[in-house]
N, C-alpha and C. Protein backbone atom coordinates (compact mmCIF):
# COMPACT_ATOMS: atom_id res chain seq x y z
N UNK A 1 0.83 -1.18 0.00
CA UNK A 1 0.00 0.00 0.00
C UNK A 1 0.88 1.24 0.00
N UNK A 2 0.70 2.25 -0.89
CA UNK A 2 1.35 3.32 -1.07
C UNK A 2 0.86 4.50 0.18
N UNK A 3 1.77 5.47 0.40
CA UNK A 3 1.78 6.06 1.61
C UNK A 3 1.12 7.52 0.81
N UNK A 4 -0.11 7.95 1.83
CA UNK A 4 -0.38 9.22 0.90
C UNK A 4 0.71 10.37 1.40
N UNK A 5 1.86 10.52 0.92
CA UNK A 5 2.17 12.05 1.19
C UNK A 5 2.46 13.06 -0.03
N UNK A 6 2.65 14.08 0.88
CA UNK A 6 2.93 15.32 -0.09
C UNK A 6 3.70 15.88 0.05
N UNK A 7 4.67 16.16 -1.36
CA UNK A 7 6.49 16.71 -0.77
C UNK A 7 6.12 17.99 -0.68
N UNK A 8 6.43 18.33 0.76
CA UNK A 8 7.07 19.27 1.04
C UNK A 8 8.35 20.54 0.78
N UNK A 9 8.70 21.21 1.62
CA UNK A 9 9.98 22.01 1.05
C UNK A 9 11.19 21.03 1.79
N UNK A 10 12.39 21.11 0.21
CA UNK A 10 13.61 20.44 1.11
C UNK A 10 13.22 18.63 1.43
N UNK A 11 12.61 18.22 0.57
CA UNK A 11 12.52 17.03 0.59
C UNK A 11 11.42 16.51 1.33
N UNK A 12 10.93 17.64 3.04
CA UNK A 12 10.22 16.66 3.72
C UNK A 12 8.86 16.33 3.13
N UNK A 13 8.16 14.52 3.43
CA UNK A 13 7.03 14.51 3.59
C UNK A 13 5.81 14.85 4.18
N UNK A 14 5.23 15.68 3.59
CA UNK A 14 3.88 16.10 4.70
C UNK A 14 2.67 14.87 5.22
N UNK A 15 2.65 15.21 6.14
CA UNK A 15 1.54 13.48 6.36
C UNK A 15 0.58 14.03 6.58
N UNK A 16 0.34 15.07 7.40
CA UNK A 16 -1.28 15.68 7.98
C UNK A 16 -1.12 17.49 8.11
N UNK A 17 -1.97 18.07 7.48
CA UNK A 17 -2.46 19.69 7.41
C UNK A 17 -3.35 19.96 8.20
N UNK A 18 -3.54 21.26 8.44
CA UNK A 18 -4.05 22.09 9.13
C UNK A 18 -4.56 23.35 8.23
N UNK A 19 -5.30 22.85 7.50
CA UNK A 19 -5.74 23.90 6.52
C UNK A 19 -6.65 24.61 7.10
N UNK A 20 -7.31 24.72 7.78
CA UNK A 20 -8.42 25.58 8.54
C UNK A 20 -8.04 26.53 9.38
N UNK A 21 -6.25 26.50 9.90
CA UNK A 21 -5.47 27.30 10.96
C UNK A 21 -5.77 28.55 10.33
N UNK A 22 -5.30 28.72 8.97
CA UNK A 22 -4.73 30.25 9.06
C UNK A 22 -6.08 30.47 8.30
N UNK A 23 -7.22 30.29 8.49
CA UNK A 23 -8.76 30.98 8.29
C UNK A 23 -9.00 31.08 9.53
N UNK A 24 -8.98 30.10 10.43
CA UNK A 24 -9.03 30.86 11.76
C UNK A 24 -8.72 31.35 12.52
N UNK A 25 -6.99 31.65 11.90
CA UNK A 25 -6.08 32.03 13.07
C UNK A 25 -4.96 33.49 12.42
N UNK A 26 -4.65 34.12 12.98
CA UNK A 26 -3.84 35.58 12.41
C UNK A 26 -2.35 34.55 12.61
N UNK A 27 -1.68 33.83 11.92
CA UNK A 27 -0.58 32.77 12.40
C UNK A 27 0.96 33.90 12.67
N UNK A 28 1.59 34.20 13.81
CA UNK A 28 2.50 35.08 13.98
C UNK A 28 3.72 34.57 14.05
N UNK A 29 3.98 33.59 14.67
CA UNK A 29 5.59 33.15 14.76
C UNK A 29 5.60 31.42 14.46
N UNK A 30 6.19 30.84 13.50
CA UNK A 30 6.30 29.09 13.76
C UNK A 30 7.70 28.74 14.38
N UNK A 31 7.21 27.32 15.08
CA UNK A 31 8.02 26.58 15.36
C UNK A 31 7.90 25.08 15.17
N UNK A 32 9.13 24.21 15.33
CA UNK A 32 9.25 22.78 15.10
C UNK A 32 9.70 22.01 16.24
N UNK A 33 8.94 20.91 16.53
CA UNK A 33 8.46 20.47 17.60
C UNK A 33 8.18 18.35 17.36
N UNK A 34 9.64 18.42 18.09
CA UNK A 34 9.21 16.79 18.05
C UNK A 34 7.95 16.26 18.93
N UNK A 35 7.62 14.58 18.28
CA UNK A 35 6.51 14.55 19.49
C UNK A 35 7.04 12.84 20.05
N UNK A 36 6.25 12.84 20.91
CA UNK A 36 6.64 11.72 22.11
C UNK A 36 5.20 10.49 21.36
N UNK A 37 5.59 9.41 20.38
CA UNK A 37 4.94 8.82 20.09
C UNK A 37 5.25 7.09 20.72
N UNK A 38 4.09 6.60 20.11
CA UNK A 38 4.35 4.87 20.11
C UNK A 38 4.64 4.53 18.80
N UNK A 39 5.04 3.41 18.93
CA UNK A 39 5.17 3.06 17.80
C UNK A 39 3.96 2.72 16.46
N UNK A 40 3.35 2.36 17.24
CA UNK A 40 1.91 2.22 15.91
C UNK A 40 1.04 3.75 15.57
N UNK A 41 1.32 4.65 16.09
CA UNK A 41 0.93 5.52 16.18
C UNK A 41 2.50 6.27 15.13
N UNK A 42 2.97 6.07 14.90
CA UNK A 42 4.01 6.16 13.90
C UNK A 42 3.67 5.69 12.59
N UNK A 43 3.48 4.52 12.79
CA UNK A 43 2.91 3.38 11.42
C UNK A 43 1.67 4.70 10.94
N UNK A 44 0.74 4.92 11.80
CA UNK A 44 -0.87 5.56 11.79
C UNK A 44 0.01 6.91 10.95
N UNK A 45 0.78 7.66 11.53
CA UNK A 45 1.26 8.81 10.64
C UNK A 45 1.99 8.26 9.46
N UNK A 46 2.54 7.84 9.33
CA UNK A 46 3.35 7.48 8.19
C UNK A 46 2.53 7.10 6.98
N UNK A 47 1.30 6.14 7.54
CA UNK A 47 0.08 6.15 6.76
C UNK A 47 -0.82 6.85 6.09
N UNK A 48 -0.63 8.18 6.67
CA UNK A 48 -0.81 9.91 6.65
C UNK A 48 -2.65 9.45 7.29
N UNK A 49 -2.95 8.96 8.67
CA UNK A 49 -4.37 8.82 8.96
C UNK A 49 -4.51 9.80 10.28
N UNK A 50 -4.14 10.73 9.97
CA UNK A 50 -3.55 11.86 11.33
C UNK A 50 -5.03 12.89 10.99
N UNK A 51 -5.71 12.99 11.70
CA UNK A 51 -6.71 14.79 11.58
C UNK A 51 -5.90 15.78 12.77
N UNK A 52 -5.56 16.93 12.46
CA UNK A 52 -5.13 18.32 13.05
C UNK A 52 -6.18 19.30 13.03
N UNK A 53 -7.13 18.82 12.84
CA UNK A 53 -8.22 20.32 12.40
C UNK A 53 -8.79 20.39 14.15
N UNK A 54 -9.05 19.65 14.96
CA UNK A 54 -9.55 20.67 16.38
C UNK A 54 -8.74 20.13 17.02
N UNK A 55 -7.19 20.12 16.40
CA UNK A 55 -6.12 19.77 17.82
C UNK A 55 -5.79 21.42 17.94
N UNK A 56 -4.55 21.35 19.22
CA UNK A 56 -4.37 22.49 19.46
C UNK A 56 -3.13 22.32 20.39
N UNK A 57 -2.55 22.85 21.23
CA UNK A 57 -1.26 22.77 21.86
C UNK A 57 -1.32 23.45 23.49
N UNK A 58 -1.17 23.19 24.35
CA UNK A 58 -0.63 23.84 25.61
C UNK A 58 0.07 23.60 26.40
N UNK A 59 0.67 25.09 26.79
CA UNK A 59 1.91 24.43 27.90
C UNK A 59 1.29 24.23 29.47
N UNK A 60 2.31 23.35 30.13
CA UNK A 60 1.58 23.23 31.28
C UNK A 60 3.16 22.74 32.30
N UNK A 61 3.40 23.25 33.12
CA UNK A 61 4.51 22.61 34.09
C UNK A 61 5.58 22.64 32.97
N UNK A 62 5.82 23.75 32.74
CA UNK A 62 7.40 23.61 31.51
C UNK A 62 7.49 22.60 30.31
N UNK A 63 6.01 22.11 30.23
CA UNK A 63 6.17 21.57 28.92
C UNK A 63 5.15 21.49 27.99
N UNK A 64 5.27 21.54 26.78
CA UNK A 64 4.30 21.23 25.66
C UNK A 64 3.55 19.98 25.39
N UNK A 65 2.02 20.19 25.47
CA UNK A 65 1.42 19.01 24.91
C UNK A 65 0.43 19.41 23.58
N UNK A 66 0.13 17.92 22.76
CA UNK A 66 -0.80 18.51 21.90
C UNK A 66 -1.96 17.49 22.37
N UNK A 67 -3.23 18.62 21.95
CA UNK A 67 -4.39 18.12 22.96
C UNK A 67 -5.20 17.93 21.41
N UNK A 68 -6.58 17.05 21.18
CA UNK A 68 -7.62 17.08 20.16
C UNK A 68 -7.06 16.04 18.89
N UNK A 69 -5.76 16.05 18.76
CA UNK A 69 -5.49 15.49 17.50
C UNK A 69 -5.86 13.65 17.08
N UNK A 70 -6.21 13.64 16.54
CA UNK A 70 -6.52 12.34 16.08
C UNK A 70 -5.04 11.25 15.49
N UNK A 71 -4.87 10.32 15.63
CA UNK A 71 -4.46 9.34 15.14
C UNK A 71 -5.12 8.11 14.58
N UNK A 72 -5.50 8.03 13.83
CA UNK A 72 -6.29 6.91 13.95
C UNK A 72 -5.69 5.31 14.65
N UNK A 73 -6.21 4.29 14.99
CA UNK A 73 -5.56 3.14 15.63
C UNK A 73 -4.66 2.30 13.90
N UNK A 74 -4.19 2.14 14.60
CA UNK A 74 -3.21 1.22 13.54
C UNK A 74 -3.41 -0.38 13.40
N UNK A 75 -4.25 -0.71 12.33
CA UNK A 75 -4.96 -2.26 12.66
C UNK A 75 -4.10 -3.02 12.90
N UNK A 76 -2.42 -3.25 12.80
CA UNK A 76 -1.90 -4.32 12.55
C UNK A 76 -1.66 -4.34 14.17
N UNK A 77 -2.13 -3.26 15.31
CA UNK A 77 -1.90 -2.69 16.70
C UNK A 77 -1.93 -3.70 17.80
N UNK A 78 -3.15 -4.24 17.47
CA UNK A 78 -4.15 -5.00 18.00
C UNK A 78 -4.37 -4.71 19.13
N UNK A 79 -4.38 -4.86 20.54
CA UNK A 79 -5.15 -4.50 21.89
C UNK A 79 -4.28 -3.62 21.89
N UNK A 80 -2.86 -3.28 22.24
CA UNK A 80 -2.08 -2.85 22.17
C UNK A 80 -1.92 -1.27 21.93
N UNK A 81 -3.13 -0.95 21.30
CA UNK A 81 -3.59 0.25 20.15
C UNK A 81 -3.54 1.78 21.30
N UNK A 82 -2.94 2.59 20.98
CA UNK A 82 -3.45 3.82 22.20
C UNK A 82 -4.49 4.36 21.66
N UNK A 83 -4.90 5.32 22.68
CA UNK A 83 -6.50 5.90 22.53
C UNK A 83 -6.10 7.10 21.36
N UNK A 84 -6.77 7.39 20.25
CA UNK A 84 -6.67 7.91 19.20
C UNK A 84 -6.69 9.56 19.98
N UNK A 85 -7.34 9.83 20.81
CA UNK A 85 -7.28 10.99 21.13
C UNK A 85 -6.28 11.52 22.16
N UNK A 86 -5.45 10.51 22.69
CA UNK A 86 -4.71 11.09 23.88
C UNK A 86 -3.75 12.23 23.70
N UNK A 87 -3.51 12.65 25.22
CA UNK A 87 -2.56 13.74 25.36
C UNK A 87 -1.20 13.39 24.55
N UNK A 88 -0.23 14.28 23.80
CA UNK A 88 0.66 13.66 23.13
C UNK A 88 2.06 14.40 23.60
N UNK A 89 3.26 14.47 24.23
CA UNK A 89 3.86 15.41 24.27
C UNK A 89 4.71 16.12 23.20
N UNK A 90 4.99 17.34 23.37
CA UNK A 90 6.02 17.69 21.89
C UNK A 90 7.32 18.56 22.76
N UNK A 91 8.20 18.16 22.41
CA UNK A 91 9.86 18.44 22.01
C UNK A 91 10.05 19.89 21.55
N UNK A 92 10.11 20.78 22.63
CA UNK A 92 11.21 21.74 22.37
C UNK A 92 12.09 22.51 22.93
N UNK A 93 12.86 23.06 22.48
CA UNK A 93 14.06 23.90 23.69
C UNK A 93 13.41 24.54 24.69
N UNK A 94 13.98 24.20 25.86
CA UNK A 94 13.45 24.82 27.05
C UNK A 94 13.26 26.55 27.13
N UNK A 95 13.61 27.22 25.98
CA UNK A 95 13.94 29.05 26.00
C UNK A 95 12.37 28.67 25.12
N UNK A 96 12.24 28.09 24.14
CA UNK A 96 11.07 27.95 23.00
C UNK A 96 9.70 28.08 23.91
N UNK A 97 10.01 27.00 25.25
CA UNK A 97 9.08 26.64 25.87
C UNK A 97 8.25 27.81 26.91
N UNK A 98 9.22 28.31 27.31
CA UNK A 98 9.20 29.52 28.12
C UNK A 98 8.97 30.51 27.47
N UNK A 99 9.22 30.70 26.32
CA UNK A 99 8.76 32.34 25.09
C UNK A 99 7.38 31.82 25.02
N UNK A 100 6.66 30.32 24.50
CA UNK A 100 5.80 29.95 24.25
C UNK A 100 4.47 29.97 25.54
N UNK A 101 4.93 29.49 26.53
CA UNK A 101 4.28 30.06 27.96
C UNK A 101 3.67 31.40 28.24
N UNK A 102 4.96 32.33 28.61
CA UNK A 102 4.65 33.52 27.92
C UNK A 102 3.80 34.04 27.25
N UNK A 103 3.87 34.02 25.75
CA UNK A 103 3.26 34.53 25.08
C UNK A 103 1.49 34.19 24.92
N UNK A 104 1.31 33.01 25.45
CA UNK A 104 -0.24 32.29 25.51
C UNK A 104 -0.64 32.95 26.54
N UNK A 105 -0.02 33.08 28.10
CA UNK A 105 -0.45 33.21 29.19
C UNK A 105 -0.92 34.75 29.34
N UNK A 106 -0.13 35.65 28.85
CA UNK A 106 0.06 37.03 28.54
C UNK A 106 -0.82 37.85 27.34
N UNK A 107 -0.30 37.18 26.37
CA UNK A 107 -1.21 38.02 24.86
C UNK A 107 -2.17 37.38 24.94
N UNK A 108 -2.64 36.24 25.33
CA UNK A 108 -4.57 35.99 24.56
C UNK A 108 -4.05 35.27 23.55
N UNK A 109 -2.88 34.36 23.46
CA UNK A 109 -2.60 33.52 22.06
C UNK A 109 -2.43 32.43 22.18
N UNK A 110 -2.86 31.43 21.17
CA UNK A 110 -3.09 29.88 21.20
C UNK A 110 -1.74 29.27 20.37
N UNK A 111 -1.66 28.18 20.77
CA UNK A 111 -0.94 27.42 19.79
C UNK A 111 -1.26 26.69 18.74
N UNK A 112 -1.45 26.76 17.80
CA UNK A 112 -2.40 25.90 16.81
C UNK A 112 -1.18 25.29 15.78
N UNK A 113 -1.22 23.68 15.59
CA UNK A 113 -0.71 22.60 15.12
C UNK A 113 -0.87 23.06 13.97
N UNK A 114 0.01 22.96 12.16
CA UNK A 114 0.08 23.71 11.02
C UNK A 114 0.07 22.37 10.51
N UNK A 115 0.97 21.66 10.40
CA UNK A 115 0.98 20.32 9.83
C UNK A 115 2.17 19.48 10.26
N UNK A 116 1.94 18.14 10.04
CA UNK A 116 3.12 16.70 10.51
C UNK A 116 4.11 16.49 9.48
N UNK A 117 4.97 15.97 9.61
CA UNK A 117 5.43 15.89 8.15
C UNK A 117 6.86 14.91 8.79
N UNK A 118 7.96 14.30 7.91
CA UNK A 118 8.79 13.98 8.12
C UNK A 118 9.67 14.51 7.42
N UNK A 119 11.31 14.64 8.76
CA UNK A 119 12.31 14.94 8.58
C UNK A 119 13.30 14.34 9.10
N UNK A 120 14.15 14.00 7.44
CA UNK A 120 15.08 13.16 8.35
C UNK A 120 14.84 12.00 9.11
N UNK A 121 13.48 11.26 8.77
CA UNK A 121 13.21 10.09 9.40
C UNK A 121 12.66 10.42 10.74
N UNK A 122 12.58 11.60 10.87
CA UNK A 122 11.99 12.00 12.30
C UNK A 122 10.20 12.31 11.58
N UNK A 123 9.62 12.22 12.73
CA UNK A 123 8.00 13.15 12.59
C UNK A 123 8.01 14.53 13.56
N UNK A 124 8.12 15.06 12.61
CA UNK A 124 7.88 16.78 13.25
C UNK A 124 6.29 17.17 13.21
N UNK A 125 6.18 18.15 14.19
CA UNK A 125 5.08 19.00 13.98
C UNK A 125 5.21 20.50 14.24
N UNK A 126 5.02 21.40 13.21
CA UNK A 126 4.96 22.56 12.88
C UNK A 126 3.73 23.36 13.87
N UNK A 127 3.78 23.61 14.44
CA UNK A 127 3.29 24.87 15.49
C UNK A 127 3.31 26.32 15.22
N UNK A 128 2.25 27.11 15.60
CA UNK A 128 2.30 28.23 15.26
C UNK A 128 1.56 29.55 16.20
N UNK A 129 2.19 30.46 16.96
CA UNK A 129 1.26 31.00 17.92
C UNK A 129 0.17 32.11 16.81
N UNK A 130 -0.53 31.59 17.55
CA UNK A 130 -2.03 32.31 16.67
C UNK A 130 -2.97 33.37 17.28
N UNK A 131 -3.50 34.14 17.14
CA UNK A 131 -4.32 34.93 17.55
C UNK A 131 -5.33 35.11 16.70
N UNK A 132 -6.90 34.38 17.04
CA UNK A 132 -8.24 34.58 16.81
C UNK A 132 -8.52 35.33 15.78
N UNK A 133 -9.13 35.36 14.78
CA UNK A 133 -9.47 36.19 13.54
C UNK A 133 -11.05 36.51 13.47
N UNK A 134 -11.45 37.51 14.05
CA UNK A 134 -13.35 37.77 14.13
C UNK A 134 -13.78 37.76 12.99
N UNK A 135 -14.68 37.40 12.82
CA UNK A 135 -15.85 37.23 11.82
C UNK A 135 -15.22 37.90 10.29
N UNK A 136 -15.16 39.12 10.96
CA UNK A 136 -14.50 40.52 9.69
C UNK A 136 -13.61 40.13 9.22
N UNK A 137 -12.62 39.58 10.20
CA UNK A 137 -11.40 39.34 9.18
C UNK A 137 -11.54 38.22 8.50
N UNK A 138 -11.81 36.92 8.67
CA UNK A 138 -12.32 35.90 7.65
C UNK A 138 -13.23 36.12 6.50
N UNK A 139 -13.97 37.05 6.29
CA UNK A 139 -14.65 37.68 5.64
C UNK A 139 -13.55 38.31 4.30
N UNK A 140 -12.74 39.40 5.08
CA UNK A 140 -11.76 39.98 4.56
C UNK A 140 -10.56 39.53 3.46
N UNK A 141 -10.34 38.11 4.55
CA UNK A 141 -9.19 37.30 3.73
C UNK A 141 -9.89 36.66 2.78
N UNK A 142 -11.10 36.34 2.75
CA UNK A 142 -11.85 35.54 1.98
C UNK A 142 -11.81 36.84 0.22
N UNK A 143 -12.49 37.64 0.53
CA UNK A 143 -12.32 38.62 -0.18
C UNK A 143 -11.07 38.51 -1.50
N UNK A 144 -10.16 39.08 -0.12
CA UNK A 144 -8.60 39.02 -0.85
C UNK A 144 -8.17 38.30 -1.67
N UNK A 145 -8.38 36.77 -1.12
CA UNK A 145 -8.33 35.16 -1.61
C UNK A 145 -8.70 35.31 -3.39
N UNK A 146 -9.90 35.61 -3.14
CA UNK A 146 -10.89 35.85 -4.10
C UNK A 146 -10.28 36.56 -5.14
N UNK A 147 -9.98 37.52 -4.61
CA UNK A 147 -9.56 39.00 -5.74
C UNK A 147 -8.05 38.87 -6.76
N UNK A 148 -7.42 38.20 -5.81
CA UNK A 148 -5.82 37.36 -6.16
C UNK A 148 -6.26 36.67 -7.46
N UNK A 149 -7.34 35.67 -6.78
CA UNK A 149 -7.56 34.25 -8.24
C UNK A 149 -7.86 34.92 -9.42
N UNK A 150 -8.97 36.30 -9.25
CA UNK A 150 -9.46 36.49 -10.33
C UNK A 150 -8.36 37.55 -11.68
N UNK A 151 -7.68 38.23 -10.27
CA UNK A 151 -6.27 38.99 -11.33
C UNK A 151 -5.63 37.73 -12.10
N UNK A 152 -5.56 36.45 -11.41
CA UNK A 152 -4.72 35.00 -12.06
C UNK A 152 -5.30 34.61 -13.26
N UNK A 153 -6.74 34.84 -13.07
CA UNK A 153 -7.20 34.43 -14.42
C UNK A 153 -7.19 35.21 -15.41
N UNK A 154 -7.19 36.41 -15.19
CA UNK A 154 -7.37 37.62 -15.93
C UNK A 154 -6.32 37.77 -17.06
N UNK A 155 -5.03 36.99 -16.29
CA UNK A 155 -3.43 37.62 -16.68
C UNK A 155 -3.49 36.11 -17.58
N UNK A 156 -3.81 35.35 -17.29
CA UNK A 156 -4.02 33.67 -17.81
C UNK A 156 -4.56 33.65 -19.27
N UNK A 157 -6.00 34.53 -19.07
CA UNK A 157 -6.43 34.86 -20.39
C UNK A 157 -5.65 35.55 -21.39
N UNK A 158 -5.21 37.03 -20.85
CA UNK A 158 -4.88 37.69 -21.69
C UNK A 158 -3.20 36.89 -22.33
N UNK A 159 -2.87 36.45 -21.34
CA UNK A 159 -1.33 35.86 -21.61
C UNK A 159 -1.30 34.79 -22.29
């Protein structure tokens, strides 16, 4: 069975997106962030059977977890299998961790998961502190979105 991914920049494979982040989120600073897996839950990413759309990230006692994300169970698992939803930890420099603390506890900002991907035989996850986008501004970007495609076609035609 072929693995669904999608190349990335620099070789890596992407396994799971977060396409809904930056419609819901103003995305301000990223970071990269190992995570604390099992092994079938490896197999499950590699498989690319990962959902990121209502995970999310928080720190707690000096460290990072990601909370919501799905894995799906890995059939070949068998009892063995962890709970698709559990707490997951993620990997990063202790200064990362502490700017990241900070900045949630202080500004009103979330951490929201961007996408999984592999590097280097590792599984990373891309993080990003976010701040809430009201109604208007989704509206706005939507707009923009919009206005971009139609100059694309415009220049498509005439070109």
């Amino acid at each position: 069975m072929a693995t669904r991914t999608k190349k990335g920049n620099a070789g890596d494979s992407v396994l799971a997106t977060n396409r809904a982040a930056s419609h819901e989120f103003h995305l301000l600073e990223r970071f990269e962030a190992g995570l604390v897996l099992t092994g079938a839950e490896v197999k499950s990413c590699r498989a690319g059977k990962v959902n990121l759309k209502e995970a999310y990230a928080k720190v707690k006692d000096g460290e990072v977890f990601l909370h919501g994300a799905h894995f799906s169970p890995y059939l070949q698992a068998g009892r063995d299998a962890p709970d698709p939803l559990r707490v997951r930890k993620l990997l990063l420099h202790v200064r990362e961790i502490r700017r990241l603390a900070r900045d949630t506890e202080q500004g009103g900002m979330t951490l929201v998961p961007l996408k999984l991907y592999l590097k280097e035989g590792r599984i990373k996850l891309e993080i990003a502190l976010g701040k809430g986008k009201k109604a208007g501004d989704k509206r706005e970007a939507l707009k923009e979105k919009e206005s971009v495609r139609e100059m694309a076609r415009a220049r498509a035609l005439r070109g």
